[in-house]
Protein backbone atom coordinates (compact mmCIF):
# COMPACT_ATOMS: atom_id res chain seq x y z
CA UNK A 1 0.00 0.00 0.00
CA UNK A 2 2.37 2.41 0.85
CA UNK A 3 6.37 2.58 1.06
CA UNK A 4 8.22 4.72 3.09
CA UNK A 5 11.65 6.39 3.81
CA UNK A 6 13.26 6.20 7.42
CA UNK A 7 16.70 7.27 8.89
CA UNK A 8 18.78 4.53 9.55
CA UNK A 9 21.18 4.23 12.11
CA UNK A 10 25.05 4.89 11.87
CA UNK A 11 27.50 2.57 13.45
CA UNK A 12 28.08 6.09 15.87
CA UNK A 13 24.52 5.63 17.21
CA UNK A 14 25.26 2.14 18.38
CA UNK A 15 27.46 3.34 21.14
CA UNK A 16 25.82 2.80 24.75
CA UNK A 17 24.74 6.06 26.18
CA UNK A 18 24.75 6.56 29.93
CA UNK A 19 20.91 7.73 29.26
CA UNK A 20 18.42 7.40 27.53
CA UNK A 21 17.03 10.89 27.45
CA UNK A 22 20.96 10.82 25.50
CA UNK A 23 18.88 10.68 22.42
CA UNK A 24 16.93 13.89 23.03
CA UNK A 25 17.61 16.23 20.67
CA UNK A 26 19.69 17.89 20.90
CA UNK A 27 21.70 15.63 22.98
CA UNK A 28 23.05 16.46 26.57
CA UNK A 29 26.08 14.94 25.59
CA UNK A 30 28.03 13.36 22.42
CA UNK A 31 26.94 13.33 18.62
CA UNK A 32 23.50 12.91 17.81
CA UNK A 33 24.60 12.17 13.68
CA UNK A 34 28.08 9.68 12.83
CA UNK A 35 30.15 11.52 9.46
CA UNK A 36 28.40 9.82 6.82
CA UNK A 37 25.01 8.67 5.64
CA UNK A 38 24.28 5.59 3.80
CA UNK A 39 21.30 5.45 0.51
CA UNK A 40 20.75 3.18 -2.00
CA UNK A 41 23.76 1.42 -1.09
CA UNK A 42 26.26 3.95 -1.29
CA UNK A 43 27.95 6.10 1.16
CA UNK A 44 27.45 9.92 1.38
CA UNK A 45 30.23 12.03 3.26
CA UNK A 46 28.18 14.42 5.13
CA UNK A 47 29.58 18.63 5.60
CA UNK A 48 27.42 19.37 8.37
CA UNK A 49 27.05 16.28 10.69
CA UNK A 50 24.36 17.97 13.43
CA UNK A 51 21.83 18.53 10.27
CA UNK A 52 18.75 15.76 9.85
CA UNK A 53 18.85 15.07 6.25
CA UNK A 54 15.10 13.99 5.68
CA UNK A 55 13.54 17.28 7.74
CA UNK A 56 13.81 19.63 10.54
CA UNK A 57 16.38 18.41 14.02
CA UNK A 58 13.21 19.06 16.06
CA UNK A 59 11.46 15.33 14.09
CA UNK A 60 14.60 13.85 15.83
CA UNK A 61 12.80 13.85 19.01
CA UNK A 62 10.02 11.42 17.87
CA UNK A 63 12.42 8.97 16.66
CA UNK A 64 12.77 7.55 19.94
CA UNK A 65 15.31 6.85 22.89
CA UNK A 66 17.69 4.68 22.06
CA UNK A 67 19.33 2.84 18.68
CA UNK A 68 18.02 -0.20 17.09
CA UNK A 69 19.84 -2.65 14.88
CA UNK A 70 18.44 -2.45 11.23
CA UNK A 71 17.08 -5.82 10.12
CA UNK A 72 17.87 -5.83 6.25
CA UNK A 73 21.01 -6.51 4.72
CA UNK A 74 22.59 -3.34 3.25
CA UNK A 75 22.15 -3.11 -0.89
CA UNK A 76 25.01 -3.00 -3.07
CA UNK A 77 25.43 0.09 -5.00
CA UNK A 78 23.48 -0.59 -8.34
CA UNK A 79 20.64 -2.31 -6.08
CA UNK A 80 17.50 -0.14 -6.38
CA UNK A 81 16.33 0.82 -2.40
CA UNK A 82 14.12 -1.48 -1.24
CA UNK A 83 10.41 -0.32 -0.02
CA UNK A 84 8.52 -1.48 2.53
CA UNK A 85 5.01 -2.77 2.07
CA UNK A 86 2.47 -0.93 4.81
CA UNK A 87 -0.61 -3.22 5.07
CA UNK A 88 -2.35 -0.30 7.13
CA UNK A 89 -2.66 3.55 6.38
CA UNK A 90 -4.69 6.41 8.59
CA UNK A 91 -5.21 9.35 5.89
CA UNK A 92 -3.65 11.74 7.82
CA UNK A 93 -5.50 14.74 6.40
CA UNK A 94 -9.12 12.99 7.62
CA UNK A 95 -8.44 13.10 10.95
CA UNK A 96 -10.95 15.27 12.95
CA UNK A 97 -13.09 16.59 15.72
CA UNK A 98 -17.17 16.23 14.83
CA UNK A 99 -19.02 18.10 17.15
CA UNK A 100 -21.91 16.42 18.76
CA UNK A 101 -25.19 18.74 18.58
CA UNK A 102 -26.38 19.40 22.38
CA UNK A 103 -29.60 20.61 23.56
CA UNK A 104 -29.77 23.26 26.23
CA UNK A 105 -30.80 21.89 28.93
CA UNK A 106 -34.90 23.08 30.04
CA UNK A 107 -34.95 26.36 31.97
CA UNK A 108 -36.55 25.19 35.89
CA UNK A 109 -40.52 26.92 35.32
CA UNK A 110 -40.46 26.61 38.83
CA UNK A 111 -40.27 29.90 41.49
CA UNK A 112 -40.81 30.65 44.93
CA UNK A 113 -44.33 30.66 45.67
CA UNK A 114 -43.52 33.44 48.30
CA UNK A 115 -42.25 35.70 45.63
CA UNK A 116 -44.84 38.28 43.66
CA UNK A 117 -42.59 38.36 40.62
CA UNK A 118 -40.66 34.87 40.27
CA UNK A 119 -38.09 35.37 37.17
CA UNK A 120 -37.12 31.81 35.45
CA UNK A 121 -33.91 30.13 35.59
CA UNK A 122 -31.73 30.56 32.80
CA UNK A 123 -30.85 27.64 30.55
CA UNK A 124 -27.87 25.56 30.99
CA UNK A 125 -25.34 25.13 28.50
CA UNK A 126 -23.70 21.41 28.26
CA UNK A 127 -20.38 20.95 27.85
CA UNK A 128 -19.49 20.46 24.02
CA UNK A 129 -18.07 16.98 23.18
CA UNK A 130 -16.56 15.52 20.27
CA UNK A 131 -16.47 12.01 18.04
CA UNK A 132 -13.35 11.51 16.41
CA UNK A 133 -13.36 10.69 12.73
CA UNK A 134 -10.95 9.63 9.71
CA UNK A 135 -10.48 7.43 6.93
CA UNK A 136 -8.04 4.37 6.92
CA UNK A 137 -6.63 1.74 3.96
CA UNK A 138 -6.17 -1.35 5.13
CA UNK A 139 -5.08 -4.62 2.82
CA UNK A 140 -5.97 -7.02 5.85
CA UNK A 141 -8.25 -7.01 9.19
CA UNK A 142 -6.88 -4.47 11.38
CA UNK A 143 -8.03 -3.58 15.09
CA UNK A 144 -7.97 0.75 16.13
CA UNK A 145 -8.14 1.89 19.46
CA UNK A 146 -7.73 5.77 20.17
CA UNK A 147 -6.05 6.53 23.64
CA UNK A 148 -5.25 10.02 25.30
CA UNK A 149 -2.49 11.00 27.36
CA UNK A 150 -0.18 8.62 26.06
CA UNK A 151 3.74 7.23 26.85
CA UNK A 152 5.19 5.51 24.23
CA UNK A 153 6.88 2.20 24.53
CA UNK A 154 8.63 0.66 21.66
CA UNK A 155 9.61 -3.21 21.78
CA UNK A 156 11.05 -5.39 19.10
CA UNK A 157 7.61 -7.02 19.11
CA UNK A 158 5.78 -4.13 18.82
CA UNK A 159 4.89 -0.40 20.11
CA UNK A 160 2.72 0.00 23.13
CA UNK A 161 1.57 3.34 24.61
CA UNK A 162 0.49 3.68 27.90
CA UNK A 163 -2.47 6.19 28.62
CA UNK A 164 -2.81 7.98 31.98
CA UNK A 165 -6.18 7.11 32.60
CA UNK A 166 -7.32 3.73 30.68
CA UNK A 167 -11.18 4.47 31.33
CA UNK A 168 -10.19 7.68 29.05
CA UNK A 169 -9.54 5.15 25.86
CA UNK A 170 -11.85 3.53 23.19
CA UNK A 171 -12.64 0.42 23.12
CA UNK A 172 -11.01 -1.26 20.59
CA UNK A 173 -12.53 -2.06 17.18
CA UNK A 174 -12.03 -4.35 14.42
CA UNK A 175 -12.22 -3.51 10.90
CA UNK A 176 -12.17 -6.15 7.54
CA UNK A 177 -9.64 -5.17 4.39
CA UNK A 178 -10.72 -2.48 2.35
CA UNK A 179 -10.12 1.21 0.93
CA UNK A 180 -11.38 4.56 2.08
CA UNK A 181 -12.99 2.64 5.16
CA UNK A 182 -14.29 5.40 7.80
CA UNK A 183 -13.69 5.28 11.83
CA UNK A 184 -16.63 6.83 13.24
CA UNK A 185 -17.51 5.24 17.40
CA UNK A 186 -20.73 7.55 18.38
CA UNK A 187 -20.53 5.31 21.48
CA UNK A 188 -17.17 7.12 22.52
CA UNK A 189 -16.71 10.99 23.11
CA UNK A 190 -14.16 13.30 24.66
CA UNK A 191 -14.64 16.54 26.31
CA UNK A 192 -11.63 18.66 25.53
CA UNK A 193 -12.59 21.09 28.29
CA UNK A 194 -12.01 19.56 31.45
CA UNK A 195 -8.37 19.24 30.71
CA UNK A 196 -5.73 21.48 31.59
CA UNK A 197 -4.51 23.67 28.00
CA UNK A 198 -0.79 21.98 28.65
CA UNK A 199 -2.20 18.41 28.20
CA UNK A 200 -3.54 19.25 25.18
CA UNK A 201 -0.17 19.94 23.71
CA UNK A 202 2.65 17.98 23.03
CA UNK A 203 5.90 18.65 25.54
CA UNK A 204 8.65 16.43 24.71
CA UNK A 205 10.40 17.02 27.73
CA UNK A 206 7.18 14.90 29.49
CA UNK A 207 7.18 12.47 26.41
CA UNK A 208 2.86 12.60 26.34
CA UNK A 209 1.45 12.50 23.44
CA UNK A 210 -2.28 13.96 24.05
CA UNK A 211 -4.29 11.76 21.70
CA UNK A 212 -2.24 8.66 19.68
CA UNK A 213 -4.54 6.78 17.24
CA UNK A 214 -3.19 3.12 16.49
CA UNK A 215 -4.06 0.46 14.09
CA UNK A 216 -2.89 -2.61 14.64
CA UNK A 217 -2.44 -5.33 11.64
CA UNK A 218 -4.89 -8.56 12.02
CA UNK A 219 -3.96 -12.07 10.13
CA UNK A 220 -1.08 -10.68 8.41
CA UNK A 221 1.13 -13.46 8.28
CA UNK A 222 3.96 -12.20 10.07
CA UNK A 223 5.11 -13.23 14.10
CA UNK A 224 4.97 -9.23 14.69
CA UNK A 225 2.26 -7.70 13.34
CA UNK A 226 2.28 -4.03 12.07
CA UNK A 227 1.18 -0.79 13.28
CA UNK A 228 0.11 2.65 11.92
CA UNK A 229 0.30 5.19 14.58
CA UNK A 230 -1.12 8.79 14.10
CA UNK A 231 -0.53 11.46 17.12
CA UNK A 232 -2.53 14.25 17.60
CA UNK A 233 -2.73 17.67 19.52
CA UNK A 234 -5.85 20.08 20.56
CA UNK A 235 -5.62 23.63 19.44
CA UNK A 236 -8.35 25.72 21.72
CA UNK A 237 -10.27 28.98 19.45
CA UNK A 238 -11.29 32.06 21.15
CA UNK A 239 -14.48 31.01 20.80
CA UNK A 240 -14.20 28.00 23.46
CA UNK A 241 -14.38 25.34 20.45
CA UNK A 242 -11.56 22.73 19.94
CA UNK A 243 -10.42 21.32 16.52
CA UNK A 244 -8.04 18.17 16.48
CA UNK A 245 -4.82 18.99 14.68
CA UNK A 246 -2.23 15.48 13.23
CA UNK A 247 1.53 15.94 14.60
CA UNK A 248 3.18 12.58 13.51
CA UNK A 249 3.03 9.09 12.03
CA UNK A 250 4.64 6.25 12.54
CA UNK A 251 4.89 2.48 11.17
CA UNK A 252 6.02 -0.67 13.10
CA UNK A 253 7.25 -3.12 10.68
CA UNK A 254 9.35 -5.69 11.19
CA UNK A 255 10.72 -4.70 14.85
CA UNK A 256 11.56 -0.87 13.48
CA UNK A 257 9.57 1.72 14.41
CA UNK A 258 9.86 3.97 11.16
CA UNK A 259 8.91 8.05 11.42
CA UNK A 260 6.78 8.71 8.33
CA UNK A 261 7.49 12.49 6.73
CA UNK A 262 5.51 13.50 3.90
CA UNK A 263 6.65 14.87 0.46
CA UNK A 264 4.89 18.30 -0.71
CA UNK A 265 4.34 18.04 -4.18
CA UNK A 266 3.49 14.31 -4.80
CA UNK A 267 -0.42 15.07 -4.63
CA UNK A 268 -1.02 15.40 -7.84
CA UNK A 269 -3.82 17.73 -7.28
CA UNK A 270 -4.43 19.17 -10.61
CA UNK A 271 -5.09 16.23 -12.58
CA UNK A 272 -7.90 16.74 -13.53
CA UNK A 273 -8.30 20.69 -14.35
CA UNK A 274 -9.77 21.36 -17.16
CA UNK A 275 -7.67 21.51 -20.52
CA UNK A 276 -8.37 24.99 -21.43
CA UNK A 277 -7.46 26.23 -17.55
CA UNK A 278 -3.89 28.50 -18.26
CA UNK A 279 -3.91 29.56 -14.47
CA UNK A 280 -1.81 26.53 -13.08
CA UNK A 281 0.23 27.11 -10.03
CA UNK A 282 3.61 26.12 -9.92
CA UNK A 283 3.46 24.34 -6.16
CA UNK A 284 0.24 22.47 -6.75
CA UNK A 285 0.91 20.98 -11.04
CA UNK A 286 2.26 18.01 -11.83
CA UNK A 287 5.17 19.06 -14.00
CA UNK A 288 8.59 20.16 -13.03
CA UNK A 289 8.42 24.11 -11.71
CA UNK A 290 11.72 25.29 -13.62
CA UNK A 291 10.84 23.46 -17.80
CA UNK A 292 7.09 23.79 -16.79
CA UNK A 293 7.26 19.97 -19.33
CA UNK A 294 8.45 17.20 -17.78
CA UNK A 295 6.38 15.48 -15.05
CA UNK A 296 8.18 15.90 -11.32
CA UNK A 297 10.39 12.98 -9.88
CA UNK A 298 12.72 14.72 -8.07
CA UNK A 299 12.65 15.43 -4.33
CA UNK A 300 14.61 17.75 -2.83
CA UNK A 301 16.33 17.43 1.07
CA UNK A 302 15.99 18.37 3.65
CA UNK A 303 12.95 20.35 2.57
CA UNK A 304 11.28 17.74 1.16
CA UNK A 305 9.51 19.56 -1.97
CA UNK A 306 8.98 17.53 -5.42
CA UNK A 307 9.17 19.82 -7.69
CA UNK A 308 11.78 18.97 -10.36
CA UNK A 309 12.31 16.65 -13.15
CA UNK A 310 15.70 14.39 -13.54
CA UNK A 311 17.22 16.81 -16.35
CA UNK A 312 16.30 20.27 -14.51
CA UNK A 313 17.36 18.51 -11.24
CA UNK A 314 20.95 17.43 -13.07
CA UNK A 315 21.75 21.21 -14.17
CA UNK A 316 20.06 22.82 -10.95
CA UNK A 317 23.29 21.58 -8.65
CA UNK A 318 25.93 23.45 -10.59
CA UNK A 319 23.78 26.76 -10.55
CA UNK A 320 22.25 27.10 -7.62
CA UNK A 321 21.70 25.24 -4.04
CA UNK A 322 18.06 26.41 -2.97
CA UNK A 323 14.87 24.81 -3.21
CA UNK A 324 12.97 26.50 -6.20
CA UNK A 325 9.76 26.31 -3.65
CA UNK A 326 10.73 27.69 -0.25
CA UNK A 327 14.61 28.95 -1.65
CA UNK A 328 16.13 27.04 1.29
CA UNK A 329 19.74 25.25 0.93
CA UNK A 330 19.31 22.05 0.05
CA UNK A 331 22.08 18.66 0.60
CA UNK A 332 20.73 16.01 -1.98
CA UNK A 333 18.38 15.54 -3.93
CA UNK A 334 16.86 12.25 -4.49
CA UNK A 335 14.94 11.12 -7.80
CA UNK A 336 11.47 8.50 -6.91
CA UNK A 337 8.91 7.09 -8.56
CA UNK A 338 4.96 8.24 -7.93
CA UNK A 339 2.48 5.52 -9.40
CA UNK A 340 -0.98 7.61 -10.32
CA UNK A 341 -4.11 5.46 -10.04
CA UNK A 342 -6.20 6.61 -12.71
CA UNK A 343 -10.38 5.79 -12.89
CA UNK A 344 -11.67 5.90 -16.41
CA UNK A 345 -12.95 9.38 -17.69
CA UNK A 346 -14.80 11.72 -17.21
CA UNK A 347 -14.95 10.90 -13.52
CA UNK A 348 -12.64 12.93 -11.18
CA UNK A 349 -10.41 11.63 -8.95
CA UNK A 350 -9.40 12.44 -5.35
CA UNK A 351 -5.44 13.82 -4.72
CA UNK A 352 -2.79 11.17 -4.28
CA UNK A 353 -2.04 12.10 -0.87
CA UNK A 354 1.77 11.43 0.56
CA UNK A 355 -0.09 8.01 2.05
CA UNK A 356 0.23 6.71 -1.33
CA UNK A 357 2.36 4.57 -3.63
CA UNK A 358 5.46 5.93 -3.49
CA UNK A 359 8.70 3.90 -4.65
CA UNK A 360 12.35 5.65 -3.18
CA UNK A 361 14.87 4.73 -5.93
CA UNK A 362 18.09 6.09 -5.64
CA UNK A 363 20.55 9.27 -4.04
CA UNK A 364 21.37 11.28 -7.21
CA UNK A 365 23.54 14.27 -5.96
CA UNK A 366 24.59 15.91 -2.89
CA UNK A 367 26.26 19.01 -2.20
């Protein structure tokens, strides 16, 4: 369903720490990054060793605490990267607060018989509560449970997060295999306002995550089964309402715990505009931003914009070294391949979102 690209760990990571808050970024003590960097089988010398080459240093700190051996073999040099195969995807994007409508509750008719002039009670306002909705993929049965105020625990046979209060979690639910399924549970609800405005925030200094929404792989196959984890954080509007806002995600598979980053561009959102449409922007089209031709399949680190085509990307590192989109420096820049699911005309389709089929090749240059 999906493949993804993850950090793996230098030989300088493997060192034992005395901590392991160590790992914090940035670290108390020691290097957080070895000299080099290792993709698609070849070794990259590395100018600026404290710099996190797939995004910003402050994604370091949901890596986790401590190193992990990688599982796989290393590829040889003219071996395209391998991908991994997710079996379980939460659309990132659909995840949301619905408001449950509440009735006021009935003014009290009744008064003080003593009284000439008895004035009636004012209606009560409930609290307002909230489902939680979003759309998941899944290629087998899977099992979602949504917990708040969450510690994270991650095991080579799987990740577990421990909530403060259990009686605060969903029960779990199972789900068959299918596409575009929806999690709706109008049996469970959550009242953002009797919590504190901290816990609704994520402070990695007290490692809680305030709302972590797991799926867990069913009859996969495999001794340790998978998991797609999506955190979450509570952003509080003037007017008293709450909206639920996606941090991170995460996939277990195959005892690594993998930090999923998405890739601005690959959406492929104006697909289908109409032919005759000459307003196109540059950020949002599917063709490479500097020749305006040739369809995108380069991606550019650590910003993570596709936006360029193999030949642009080829003469763009001897003339310049910012991203064409947001103009920051850039170290490599790394060609993949997007596979486009296309329905039959004249129906539309919805955006390939960075969930979606996404095959990491090969390094092409650096810096």
């Amino acid at each position: 369903m999906g493949s993804w690209m993850s950090r793996q760990n230098s030989d300088a990571e493997e060192q034992d720490l005395p901590t392991p808050t160590a790992f914090r970024y940035p670290p108390k003590s020691g290097c957080y990054f070895g000299t080099h960097f290792i993709m698609g089988g070849e070794r990259f010398e590395t100018s600026n060793p404290e710099q996190y080459l797939f995004g910003d240093n402050a994604d370091l700190n949901f890596l986790g605490s401590k190193p992990v051996p990688f599982p796989y073999p290393a590829p040889q040099s003219n071996e395209p990267t391998k991908t991994l195969k997710a079996l379980i995807n939460i659309r990132k994007e659909t995840l949301k607060f619905v408001k449950i409508p509440v009735v006021p509750l009935a003014a009290s008719d009744s008064a003080d018989l003593s009284d000439e002039a008895s004035v009636p009670t004012p209606a009560i306002k409930p609290p307002t509560v909230y489902n939680i909705e979003f759309i998941f993929d899944a290629d087998c049965r899977c099992e979602i449970t949504i917990m708040y105020f969450c510690s994270e625990d991650v095991t080579s046979r799987g990740v577990r997060y421990r909530p403060r209060d259990p009686k605060l979690s969903a029960e779990p639910i199972r789900f068959k295999a299918g596409a575009n399924q929806v999690y709706t549970n109008s049996l469970h609800t959550i009242n953002p306002s009797q919590f504190p405005d901290t816990d609704l925030q994520y402070d990695c200094e007290k490692e809680m995550f305030p709302i972590v929404v797991q799926c867990v792989s069913l009859d996969d196959g495999s001794d340790i089964p998978q998991s797609h984890i999506t955190t979450a954080t509570i952003d509080k509007y003037s007017d008293g309402s709450y909206s639920l806002k996606p941090m991170k995600q995460k996939l277990f598979v195959d005892g690594i715990l993998y930090l999923l980053q998405e890739i601005y561009g690959i959406e492929n959102k104006n697909t289908c505009r109409k032919i005759d449409d000459e307003e196109s922007d540059a950020e949002n089209s599917a063709e490479c931003v500097i020749c305006m031709s040739d369809v995108r399949d380069t991606l550019i680190l650590p910003c993570r914009h596709l936006c360029l085509c193999h030949s642009c990307a080829d003469s763009l590192r001897y003339q310049a070294n910012n991203c064409p989109i947001c103009r920051s420096p850039f170290r490599a820049l790394l060609q993949i391949r997007a596979v486009y699911r296309i329905p039959p005309a004249p129906m539309e389709y919805p955006a390939l979102t960075s969930e979606a089929s996404c095959y990491m090749l090969y390094i092409l240059y650096t810096n």
